[in-house]
N, C-alpha and C. Protein backbone atom coordinates (compact mmCIF):
# COMPACT_ATOMS: atom_id res chain seq x y z
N UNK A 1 -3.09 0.06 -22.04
CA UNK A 1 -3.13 -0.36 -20.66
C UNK A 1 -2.04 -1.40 -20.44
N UNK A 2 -0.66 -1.42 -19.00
CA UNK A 2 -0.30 -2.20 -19.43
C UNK A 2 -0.41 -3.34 -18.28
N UNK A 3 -0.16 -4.04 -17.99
CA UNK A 3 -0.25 -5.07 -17.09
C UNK A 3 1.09 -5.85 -16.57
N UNK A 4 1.59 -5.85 -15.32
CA UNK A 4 2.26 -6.43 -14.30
C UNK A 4 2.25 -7.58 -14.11
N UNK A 5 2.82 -8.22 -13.79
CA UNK A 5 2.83 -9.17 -12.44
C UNK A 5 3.77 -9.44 -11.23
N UNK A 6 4.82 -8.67 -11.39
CA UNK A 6 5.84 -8.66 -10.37
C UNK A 6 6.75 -7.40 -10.88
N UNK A 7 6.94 -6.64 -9.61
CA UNK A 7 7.66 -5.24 -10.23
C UNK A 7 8.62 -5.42 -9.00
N UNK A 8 10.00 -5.28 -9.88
CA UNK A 8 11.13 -5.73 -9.04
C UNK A 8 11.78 -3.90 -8.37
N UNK A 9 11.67 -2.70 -9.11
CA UNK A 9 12.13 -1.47 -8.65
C UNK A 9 11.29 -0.52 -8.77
N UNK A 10 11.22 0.50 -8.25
CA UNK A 10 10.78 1.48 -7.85
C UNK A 10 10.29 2.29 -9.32
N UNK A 11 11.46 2.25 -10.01
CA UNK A 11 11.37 3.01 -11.36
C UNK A 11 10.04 2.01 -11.99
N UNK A 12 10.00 1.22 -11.83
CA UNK A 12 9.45 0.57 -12.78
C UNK A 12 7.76 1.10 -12.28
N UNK A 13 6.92 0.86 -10.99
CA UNK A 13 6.42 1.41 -10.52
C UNK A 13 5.79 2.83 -10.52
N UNK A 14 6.70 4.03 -10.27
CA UNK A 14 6.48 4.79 -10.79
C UNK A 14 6.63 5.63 -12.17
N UNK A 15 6.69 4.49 -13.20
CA UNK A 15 6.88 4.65 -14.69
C UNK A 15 5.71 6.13 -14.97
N UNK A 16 6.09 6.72 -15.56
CA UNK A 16 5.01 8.04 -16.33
C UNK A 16 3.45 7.53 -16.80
N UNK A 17 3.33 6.17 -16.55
CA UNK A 17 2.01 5.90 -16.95
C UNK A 17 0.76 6.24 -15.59
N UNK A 18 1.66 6.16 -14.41
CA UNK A 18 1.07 6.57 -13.07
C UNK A 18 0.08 6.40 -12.85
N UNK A 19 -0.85 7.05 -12.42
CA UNK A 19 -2.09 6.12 -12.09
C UNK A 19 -3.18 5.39 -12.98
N UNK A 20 -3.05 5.60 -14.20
CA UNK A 20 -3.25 4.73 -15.75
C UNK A 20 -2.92 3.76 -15.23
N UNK A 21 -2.11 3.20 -14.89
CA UNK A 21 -1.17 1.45 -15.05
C UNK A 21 -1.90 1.07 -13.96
N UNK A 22 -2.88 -0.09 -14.84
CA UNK A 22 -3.20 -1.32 -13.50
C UNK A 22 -2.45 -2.73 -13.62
N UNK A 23 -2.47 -3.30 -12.50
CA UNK A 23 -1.43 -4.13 -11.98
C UNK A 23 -2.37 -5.68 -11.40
N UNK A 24 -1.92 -6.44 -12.35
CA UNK A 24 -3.18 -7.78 -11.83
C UNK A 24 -2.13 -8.86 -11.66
N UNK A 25 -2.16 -9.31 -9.64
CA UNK A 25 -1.23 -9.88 -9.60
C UNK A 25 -0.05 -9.46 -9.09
N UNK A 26 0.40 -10.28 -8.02
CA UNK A 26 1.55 -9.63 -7.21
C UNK A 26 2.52 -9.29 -7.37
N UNK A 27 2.88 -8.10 -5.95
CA UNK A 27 4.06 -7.17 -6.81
C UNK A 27 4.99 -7.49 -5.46
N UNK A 28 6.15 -7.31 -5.82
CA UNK A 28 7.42 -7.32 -5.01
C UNK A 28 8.18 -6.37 -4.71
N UNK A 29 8.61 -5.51 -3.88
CA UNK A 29 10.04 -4.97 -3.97
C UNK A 29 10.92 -5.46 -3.21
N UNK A 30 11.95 -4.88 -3.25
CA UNK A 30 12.94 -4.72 -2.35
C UNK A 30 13.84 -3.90 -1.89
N UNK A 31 13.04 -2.49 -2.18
CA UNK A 31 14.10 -1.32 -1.76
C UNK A 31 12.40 -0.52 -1.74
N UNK A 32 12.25 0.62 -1.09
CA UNK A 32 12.13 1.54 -0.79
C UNK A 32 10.89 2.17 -2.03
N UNK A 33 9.68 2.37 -2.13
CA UNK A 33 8.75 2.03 -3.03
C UNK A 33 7.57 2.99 -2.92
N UNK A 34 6.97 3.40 -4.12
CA UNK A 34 5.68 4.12 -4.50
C UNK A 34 5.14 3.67 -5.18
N UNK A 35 3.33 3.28 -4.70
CA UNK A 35 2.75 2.32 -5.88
C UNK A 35 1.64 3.58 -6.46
N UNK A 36 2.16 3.25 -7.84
CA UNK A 36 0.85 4.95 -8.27
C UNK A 36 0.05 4.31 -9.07
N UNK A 37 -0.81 2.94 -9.05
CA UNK A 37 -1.82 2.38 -9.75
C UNK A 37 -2.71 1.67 -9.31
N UNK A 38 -3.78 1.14 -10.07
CA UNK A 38 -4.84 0.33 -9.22
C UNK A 38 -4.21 -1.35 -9.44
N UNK A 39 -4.67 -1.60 -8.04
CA UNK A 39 -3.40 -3.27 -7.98
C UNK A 39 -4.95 -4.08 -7.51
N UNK A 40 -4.46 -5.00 -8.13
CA UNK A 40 -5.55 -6.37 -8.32
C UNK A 40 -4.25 -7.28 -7.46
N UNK A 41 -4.04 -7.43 -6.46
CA UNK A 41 -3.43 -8.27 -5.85
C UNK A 41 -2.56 -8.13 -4.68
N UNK A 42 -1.70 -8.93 -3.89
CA UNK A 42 -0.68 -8.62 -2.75
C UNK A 42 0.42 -7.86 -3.02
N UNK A 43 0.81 -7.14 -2.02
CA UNK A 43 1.93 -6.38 -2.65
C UNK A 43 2.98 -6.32 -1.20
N UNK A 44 3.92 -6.89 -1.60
CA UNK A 44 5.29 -7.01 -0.41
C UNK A 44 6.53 -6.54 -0.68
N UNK A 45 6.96 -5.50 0.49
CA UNK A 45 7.85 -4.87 0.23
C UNK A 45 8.85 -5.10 1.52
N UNK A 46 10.15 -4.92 1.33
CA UNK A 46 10.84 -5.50 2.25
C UNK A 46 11.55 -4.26 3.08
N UNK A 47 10.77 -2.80 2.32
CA UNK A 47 11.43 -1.75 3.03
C UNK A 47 10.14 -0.60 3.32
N UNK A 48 10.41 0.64 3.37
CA UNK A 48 9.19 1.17 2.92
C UNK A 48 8.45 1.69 1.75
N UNK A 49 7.61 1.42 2.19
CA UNK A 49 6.16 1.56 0.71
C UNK A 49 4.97 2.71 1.33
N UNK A 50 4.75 3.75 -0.40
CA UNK A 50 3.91 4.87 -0.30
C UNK A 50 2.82 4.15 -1.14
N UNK A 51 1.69 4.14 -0.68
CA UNK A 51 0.70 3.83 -1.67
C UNK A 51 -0.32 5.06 -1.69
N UNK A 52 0.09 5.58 -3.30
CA UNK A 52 -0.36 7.28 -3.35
C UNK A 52 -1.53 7.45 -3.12
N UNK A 53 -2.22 8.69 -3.22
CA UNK A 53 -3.07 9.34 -3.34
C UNK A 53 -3.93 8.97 -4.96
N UNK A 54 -4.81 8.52 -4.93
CA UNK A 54 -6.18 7.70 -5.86
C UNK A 54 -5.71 6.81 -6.00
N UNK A 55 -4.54 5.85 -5.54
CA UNK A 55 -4.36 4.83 -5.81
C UNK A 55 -5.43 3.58 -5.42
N UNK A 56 -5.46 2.16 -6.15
CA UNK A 56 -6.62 1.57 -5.04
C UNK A 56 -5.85 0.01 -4.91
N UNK A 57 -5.81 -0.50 -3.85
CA UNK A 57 -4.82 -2.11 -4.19
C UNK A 57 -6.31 -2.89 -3.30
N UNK A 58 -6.26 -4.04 -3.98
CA UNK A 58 -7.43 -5.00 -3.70
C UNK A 58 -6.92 -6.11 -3.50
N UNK A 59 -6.48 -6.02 -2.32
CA UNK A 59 -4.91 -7.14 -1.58
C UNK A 59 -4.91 -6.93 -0.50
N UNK A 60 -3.60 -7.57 -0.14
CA UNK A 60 -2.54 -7.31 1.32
C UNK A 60 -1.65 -6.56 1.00
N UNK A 61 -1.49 -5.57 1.62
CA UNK A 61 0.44 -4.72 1.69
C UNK A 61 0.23 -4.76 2.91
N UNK A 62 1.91 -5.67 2.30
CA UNK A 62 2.81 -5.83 4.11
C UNK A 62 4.16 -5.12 3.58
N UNK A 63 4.76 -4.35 4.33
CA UNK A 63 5.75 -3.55 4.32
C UNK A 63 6.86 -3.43 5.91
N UNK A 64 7.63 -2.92 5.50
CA UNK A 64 8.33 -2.68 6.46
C UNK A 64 7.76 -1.26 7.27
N UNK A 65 7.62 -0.24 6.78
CA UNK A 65 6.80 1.14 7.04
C UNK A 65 6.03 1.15 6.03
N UNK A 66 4.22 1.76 6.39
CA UNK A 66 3.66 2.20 5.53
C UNK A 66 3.04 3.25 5.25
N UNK A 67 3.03 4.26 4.19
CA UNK A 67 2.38 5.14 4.39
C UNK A 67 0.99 5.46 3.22
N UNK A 68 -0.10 5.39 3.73
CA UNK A 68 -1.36 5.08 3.30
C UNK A 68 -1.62 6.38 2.69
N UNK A 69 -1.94 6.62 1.40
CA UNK A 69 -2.38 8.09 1.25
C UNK A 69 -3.72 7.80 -0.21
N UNK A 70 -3.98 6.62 -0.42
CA UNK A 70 -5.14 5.90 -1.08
C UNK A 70 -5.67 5.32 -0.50
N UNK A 71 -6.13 4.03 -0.98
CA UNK A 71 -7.40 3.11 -0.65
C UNK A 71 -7.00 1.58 -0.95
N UNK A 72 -7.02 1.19 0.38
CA UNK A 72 -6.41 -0.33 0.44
C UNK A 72 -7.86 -1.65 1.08
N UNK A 73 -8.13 -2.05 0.74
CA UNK A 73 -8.90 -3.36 0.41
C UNK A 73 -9.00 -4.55 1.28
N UNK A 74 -7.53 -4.46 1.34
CA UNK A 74 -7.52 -6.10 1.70
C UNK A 74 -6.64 -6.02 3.31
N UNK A 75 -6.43 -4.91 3.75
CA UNK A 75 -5.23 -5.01 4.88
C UNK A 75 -4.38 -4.62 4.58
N UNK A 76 -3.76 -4.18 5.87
CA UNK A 76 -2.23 -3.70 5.69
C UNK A 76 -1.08 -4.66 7.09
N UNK A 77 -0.29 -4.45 6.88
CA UNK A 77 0.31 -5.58 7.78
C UNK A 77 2.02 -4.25 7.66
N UNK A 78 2.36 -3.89 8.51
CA UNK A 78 3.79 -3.34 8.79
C UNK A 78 4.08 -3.36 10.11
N UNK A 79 5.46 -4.31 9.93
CA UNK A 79 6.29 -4.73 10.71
C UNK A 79 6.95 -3.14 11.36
N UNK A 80 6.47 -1.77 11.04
CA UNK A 80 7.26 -1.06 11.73
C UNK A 80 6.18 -0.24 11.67
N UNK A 81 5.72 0.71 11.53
CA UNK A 81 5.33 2.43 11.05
C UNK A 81 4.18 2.03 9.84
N UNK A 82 2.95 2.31 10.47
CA UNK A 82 2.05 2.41 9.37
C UNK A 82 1.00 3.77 9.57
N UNK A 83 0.73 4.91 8.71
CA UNK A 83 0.72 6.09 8.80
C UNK A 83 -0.86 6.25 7.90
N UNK A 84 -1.80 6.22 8.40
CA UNK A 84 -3.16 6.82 7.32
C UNK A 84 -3.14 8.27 7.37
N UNK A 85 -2.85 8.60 6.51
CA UNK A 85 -3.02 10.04 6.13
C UNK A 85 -4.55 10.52 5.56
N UNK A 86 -4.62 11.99 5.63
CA UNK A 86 -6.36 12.21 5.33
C UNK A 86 -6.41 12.02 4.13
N UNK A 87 -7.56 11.64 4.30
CA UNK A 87 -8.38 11.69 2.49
C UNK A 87 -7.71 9.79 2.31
N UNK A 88 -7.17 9.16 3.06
CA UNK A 88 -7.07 7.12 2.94
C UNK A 88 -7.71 6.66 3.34
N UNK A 89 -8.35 5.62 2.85
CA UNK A 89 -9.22 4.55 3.01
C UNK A 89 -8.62 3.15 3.48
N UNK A 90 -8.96 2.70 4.39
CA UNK A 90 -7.99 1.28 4.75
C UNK A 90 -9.36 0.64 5.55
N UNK A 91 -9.65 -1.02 4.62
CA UNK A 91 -11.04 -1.87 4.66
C UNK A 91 -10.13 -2.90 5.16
N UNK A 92 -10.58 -4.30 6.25
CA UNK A 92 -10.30 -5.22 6.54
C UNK A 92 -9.50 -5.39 7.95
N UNK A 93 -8.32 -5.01 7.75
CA UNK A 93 -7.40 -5.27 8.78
C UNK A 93 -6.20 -4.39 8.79
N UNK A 94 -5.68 -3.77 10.38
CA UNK A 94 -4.51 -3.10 10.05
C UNK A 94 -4.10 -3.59 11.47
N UNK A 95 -2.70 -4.36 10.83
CA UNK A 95 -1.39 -4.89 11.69
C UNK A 95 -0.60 -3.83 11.67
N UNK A 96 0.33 -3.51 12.70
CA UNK A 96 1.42 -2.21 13.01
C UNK A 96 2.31 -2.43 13.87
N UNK A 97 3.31 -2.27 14.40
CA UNK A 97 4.24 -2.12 15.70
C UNK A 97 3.57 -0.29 16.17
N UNK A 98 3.76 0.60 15.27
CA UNK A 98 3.51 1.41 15.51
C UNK A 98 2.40 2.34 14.81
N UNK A 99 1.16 3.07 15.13
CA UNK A 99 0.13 3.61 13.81
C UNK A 99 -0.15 4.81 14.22
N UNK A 100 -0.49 5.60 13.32
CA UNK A 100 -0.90 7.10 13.22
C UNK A 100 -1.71 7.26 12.55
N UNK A 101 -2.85 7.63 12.59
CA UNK A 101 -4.10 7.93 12.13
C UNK A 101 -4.44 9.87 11.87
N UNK A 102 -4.27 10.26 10.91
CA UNK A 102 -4.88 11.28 10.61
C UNK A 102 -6.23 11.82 10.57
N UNK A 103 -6.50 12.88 11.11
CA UNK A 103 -8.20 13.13 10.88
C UNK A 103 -8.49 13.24 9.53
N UNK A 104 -9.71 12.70 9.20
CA UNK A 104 -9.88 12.25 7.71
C UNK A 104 -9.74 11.30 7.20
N UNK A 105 -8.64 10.17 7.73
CA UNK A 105 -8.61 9.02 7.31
C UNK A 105 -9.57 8.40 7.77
N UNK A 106 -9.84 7.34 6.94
CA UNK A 106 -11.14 6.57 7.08
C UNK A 106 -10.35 4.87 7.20
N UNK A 107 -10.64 4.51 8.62
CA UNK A 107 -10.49 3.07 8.65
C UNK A 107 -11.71 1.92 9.53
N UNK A 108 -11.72 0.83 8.79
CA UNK A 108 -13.36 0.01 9.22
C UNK A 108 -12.75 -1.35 9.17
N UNK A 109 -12.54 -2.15 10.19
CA UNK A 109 -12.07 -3.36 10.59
C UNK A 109 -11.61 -3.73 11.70
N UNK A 110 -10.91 -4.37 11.32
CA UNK A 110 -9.67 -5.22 12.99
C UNK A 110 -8.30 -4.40 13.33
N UNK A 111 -8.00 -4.40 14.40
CA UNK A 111 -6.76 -3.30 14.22
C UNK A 111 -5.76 -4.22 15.73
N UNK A 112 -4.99 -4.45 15.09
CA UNK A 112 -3.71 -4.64 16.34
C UNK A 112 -2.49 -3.71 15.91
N UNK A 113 -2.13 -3.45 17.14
CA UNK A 113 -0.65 -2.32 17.66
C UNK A 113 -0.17 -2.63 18.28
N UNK A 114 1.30 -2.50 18.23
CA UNK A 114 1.83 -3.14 19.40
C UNK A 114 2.93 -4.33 18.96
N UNK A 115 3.37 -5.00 19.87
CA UNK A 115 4.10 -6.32 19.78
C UNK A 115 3.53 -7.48 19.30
């Protein structure tokens, strides 16, 4: 099992250990991103971020675009495009400029859109 605390690229992220690799403790990018593990913490990205399918993060992701296709915990916060696709789970809070909700997605909280 291996353990994180700040993942600076994409490669690193989607390493072959994939959804095996849990992550305790915040992660960073700065380019363009897929998180394929269970995350014990915040995760900030300065572009857009996929958080896959069985993935689970027990945090904040704030992103530039997001596209939800797991199970997020703690909120989501995007400054542009945030997208729940079916079969995602999103608990707490969802911040957006812009959101799309798929049938099937499952969301239970606070929700602002908009400016």
């Amino acid at each position: 099992m291996e353990t994180k605390s700040e993942v600076k690229s994409q490669d690193e992220v989607t390493a072959p250990a994939g959804l095996g690799l849990q992550i305790s403790g915040s992660v960073g990018l700065d380019q363009d991103g897929v998180i394929r593990a269970m995350v014990k913490g915040d995760i900030r990205s300065t572009s857009k971020l996929v958080i896959a399918q069985e993935s689970v993060v027990s945090g904040l992701v704030q992103a530039k675009d997001i596209r939800l296709e797991g199970r997020v915990e703690g909120g989501i916060e995007g400054a542009g495009k945030v997208w729940l696709t079916r079969g995602s789970i999103l608990r707490t809070r969802c911040v957006a400029k812009e959101l799309r909700i798929e049938p099937g997605a499952t969301f239970a909280g606070e929700l602002k859109v908009g400016e």
